[in-house]
Protein backbone atom coordinates (compact mmCIF):
# COMPACT_ATOMS: atom_id res chain seq x y z
CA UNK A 1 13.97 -7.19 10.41
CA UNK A 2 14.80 -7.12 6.98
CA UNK A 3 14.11 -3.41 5.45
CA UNK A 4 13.67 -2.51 1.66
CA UNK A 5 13.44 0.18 -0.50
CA UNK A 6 10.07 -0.30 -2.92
CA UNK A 7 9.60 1.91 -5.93
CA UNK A 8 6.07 1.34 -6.98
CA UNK A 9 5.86 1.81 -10.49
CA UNK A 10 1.94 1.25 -11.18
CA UNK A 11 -1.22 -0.03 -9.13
CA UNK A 12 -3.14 -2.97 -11.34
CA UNK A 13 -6.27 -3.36 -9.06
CA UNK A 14 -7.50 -3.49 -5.36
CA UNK A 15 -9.66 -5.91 -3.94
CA UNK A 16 -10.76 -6.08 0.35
CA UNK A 17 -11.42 -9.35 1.70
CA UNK A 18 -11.40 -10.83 5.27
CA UNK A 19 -10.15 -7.36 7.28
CA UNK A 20 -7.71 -7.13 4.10
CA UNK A 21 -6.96 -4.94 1.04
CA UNK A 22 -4.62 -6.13 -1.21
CA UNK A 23 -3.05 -4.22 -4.38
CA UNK A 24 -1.93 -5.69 -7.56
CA UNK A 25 1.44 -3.41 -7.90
CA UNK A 26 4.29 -2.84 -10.41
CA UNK A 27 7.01 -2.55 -8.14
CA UNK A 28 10.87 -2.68 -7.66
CA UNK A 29 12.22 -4.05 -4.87
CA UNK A 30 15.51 -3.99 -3.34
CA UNK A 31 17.14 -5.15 -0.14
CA UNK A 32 18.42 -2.04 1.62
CA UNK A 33 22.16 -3.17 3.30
CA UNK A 34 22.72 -1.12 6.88
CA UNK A 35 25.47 -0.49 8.87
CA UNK A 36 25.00 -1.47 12.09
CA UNK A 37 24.75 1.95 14.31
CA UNK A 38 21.95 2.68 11.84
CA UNK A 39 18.44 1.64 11.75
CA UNK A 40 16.50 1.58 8.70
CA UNK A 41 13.16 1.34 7.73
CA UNK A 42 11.60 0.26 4.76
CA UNK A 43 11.14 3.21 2.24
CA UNK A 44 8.02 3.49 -0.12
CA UNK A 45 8.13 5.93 -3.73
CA UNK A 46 5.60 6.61 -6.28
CA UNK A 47 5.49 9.64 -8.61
CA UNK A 48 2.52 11.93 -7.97
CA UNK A 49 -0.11 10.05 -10.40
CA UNK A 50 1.00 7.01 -8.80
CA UNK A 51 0.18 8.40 -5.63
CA UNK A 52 -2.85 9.82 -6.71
CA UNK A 53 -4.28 6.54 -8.09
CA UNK A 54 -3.55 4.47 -4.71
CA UNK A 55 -5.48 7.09 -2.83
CA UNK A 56 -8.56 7.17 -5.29
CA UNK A 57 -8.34 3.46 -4.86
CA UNK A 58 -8.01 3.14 -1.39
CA UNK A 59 -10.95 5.37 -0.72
CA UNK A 60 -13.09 3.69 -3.12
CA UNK A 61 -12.27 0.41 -1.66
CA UNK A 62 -12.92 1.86 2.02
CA UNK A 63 -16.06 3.21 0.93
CA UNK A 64 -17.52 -0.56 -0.03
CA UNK A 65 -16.44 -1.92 3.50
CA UNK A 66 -18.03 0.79 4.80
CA UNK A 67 -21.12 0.14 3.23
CA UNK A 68 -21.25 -3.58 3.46
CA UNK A 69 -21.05 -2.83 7.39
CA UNK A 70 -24.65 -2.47 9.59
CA UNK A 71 -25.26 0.70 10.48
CA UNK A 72 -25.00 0.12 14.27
CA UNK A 73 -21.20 -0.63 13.39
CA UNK A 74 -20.50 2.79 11.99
């Protein structure tokens, strides 16, 4: 598995469509090199606003699938 360290600068715009949400993103992203007796894992940063903005979005977004849904799904 290749890992990667992501420093998301900036989210555009989310849209859901079939069981997805997507995000338009400002990001950098690098290829993180491990040794061997160490596993990595892909590492996500934002600043604070960033952060805030992706959850306002996410819930928002969440909140129209939600709705679109019958209420015997819920």
């Amino acid at each position: 598995m290749k890992t990667y360290k992501i420093e998301m600068h900036k989210v555009k715009a989310m849209s859901h469509g079939g069981g997805l949400i997507q995000a338009k993103i400002d990001a950098l992203v690098l290829p993180v090199t491990s040794r061997d007796d160490q596993v990595e894992t892909s590492l996500l940063s934002m600043s604070e606003d960033t952060a805030r903005v992706l959850l306002l979005l996410l819930k928002a977004q969440l909140a129209e699938v939600d709705g679109r849904k019958a209420r015997s799904q819920r």
